[in-house]
PDB file of N, CA and C in Angstrom:
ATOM      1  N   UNK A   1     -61.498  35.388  19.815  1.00  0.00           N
ATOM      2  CA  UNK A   1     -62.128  34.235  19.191  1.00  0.00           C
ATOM      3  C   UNK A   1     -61.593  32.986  19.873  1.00  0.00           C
ATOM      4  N   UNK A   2     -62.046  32.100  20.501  1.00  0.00           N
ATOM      5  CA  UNK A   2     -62.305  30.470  21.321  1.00  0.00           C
ATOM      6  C   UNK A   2     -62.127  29.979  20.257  1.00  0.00           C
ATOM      7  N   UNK A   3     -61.593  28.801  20.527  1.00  0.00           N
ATOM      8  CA  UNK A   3     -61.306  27.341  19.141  1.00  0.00           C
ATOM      9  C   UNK A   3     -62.717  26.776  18.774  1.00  0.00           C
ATOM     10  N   UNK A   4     -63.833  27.182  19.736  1.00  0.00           N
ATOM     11  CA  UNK A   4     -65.207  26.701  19.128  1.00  0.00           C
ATOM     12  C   UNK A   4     -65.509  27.880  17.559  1.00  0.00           C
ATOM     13  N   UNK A   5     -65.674  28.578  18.309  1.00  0.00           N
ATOM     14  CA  UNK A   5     -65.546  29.868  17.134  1.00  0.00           C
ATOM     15  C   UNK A   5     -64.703  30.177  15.670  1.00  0.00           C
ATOM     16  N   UNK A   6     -63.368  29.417  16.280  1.00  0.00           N
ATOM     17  CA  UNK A   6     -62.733  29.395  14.974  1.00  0.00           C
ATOM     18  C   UNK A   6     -63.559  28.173  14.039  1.00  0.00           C
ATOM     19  N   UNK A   7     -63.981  27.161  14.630  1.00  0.00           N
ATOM     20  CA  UNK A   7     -64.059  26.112  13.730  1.00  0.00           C
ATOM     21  C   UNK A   7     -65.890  26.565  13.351  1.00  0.00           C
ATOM     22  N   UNK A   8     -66.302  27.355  14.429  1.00  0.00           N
ATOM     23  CA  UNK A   8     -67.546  27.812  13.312  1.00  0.00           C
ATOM     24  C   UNK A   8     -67.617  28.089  11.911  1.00  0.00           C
ATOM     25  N   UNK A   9     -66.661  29.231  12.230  1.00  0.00           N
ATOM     26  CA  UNK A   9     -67.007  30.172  10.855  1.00  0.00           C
ATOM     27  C   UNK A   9     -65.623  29.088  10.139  1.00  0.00           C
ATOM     28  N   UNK A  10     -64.910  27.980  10.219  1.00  0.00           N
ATOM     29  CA  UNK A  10     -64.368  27.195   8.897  1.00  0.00           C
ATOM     30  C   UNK A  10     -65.440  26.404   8.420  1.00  0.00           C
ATOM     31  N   UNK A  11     -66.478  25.876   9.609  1.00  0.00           N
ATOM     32  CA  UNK A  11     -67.657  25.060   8.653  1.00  0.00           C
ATOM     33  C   UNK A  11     -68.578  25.876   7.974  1.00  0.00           C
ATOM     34  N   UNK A  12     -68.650  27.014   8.257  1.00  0.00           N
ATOM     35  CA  UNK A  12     -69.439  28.170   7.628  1.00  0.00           C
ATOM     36  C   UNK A  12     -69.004  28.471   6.525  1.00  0.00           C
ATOM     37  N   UNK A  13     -67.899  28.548   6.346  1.00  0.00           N
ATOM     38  CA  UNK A  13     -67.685  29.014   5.207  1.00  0.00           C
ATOM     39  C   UNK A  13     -67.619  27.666   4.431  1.00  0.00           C
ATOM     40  N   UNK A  14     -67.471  26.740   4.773  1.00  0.00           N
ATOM     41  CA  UNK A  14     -67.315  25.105   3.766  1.00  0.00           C
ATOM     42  C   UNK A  14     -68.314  25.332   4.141  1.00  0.00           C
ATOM     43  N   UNK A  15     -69.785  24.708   4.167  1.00  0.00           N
ATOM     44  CA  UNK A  15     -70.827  24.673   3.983  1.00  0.00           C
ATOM     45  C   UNK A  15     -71.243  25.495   2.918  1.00  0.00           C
ATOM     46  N   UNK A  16     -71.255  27.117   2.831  1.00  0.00           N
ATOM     47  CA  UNK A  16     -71.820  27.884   1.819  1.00  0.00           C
ATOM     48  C   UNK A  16     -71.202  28.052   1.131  1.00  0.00           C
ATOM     49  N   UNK A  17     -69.989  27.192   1.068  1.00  0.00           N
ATOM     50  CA  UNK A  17     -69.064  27.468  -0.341  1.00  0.00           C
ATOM     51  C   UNK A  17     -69.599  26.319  -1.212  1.00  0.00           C
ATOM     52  N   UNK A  18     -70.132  25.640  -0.812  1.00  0.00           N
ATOM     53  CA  UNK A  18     -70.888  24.315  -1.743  1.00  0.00           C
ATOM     54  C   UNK A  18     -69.424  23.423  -2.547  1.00  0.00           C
ATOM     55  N   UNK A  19     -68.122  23.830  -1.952  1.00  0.00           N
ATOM     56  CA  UNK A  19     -67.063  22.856  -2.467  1.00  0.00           C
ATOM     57  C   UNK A  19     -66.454  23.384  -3.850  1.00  0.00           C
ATOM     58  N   UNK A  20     -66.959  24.445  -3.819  1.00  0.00           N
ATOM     59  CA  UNK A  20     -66.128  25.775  -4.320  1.00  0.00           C
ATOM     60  C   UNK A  20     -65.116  27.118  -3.536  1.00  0.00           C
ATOM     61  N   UNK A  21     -63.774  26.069  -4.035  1.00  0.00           N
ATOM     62  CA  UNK A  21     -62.622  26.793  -3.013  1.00  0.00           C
ATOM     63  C   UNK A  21     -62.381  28.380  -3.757  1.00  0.00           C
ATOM     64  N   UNK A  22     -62.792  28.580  -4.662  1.00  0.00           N
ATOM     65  CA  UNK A  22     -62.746  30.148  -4.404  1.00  0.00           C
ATOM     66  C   UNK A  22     -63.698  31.112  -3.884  1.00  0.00           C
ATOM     67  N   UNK A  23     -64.786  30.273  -4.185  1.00  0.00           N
ATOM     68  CA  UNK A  23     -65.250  30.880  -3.491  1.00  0.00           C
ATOM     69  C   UNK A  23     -65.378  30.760  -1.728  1.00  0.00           C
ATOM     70  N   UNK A  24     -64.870  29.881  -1.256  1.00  0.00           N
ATOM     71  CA  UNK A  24     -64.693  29.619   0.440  1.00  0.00           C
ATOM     72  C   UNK A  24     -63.694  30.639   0.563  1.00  0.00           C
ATOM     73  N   UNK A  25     -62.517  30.807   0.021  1.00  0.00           N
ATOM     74  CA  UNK A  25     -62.081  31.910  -0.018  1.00  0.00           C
ATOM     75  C   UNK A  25     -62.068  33.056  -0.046  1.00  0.00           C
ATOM     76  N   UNK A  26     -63.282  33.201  -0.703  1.00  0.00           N
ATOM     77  CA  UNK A  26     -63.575  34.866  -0.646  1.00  0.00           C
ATOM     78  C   UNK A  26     -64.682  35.031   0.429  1.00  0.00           C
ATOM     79  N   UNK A  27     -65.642  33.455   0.364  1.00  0.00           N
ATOM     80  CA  UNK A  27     -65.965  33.728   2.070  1.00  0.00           C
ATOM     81  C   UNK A  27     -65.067  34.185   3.141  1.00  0.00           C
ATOM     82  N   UNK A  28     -64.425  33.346   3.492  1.00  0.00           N
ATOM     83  CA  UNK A  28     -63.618  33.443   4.300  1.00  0.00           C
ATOM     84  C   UNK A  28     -62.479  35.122   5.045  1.00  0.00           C
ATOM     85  N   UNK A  29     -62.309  34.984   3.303  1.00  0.00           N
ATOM     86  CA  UNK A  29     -61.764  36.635   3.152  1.00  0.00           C
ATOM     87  C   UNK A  29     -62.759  38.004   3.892  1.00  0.00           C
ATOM     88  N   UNK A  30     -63.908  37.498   3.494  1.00  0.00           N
ATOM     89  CA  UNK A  30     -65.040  38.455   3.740  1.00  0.00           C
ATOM     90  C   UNK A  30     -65.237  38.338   5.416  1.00  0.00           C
ATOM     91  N   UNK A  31     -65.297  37.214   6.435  1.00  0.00           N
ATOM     92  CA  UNK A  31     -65.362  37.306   7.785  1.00  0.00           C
ATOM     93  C   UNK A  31     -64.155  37.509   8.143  1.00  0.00           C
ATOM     94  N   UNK A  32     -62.657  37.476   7.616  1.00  0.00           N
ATOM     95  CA  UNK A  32     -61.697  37.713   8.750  1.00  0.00           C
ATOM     96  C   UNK A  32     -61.597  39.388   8.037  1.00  0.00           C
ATOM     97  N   UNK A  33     -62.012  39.714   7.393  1.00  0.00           N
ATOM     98  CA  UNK A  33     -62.180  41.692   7.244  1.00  0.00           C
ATOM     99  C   UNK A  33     -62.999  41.790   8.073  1.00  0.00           C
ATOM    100  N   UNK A  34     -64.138  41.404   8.509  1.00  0.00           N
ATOM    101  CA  UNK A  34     -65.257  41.918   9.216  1.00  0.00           C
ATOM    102  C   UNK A  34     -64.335  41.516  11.049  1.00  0.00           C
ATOM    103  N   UNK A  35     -63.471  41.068  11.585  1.00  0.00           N
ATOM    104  CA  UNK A  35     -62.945  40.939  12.703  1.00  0.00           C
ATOM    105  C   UNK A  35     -62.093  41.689  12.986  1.00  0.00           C
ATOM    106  N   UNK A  36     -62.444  42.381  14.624  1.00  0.00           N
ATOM    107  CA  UNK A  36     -61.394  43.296  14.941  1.00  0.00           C
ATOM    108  C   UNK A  36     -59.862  42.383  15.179  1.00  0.00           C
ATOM    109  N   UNK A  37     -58.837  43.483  15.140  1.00  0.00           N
ATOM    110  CA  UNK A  37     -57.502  43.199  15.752  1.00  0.00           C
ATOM    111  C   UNK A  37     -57.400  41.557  16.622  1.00  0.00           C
ATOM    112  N   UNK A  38     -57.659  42.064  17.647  1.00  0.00           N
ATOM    113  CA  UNK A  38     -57.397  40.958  18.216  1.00  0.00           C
ATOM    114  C   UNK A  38     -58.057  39.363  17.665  1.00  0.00           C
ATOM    115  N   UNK A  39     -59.669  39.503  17.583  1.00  0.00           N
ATOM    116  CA  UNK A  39     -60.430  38.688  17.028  1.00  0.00           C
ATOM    117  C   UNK A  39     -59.424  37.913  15.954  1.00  0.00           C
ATOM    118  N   UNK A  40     -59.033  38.411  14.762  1.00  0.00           N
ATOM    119  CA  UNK A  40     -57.666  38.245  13.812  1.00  0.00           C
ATOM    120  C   UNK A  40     -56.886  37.684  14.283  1.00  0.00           C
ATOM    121  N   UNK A  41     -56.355  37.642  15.179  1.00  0.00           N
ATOM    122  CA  UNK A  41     -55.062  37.408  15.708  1.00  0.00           C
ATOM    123  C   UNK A  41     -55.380  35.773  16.722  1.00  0.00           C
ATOM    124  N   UNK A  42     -56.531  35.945  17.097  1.00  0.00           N
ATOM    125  CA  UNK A  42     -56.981  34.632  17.990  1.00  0.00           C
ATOM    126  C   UNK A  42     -57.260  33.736  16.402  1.00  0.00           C
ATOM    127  N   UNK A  43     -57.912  34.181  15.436  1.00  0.00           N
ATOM    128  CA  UNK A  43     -58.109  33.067  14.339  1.00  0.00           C
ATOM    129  C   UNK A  43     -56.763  32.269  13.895  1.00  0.00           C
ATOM    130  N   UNK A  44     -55.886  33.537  13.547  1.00  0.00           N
ATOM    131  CA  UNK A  44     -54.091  32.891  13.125  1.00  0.00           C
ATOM    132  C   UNK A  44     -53.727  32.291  13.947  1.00  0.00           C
ATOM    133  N   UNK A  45     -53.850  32.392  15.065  1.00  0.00           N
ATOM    134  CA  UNK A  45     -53.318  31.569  15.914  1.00  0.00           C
ATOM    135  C   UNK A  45     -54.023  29.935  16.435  1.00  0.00           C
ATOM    136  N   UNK A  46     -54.949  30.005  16.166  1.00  0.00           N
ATOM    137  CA  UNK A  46     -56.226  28.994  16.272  1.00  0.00           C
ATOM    138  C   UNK A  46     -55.660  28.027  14.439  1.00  0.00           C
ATOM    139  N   UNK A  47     -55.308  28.845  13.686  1.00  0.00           N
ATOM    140  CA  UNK A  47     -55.103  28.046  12.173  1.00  0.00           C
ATOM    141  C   UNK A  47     -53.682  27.512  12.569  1.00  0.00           C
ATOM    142  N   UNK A  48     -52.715  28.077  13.005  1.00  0.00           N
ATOM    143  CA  UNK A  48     -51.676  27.692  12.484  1.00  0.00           C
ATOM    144  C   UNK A  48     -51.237  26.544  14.165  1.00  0.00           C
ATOM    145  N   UNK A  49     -52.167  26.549  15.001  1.00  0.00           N
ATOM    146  CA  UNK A  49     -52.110  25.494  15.468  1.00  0.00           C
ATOM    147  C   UNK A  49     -52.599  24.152  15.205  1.00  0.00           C
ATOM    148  N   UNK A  50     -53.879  24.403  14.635  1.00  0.00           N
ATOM    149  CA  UNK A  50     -54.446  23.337  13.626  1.00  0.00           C
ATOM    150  C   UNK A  50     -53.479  22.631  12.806  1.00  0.00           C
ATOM    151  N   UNK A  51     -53.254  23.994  11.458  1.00  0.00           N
ATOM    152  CA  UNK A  51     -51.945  23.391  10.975  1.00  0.00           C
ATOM    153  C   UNK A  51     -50.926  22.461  11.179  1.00  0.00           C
ATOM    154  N   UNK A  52     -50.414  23.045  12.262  1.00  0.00           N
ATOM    155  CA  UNK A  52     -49.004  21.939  12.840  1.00  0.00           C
ATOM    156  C   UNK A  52     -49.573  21.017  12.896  1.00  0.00           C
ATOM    157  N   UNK A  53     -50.866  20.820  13.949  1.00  0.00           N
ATOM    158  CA  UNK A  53     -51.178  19.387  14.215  1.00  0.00           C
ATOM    159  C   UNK A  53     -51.684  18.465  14.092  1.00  0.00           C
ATOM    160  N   UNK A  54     -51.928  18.775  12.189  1.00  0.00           N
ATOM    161  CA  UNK A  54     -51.922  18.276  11.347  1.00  0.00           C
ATOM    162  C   UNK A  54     -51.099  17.564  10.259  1.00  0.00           C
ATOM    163  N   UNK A  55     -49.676  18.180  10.563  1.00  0.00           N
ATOM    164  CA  UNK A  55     -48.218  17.318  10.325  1.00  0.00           C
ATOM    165  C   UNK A  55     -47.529  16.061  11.726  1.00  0.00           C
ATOM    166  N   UNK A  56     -48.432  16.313  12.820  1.00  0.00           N
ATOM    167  CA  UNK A  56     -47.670  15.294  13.673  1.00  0.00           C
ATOM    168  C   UNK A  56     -48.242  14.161  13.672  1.00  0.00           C
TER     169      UNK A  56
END
């Protein structure tokens, strides 16, 4: 998964969550089950760079 890709499926899932965080959540929940291994592993890593650089 590319950083374009990660930020797809985060507006995807905010979009059809209509601003209902549990349910974006269980969106969300529902596409990173549907991703293989690696796919997974490019998203965590794609979030928790976001993350940080979002504290600097």
């Amino acid at each position: 998964m590319n950083i374009d890709e990660f930020w797809q499926t985060i507006d995807s899932v905010n979009s059809e969550s209509d601003g209902d965080m549990d349910r974006k959540c269980e969106l969300l929940k529902h596409r990173l089950n549907g991703l293989n291994e690696q796919a997974l592993l490019d998203f965590i890593n794609h979030f928790d760079s976001v993350d940080v650089g979002a504290y600097t």
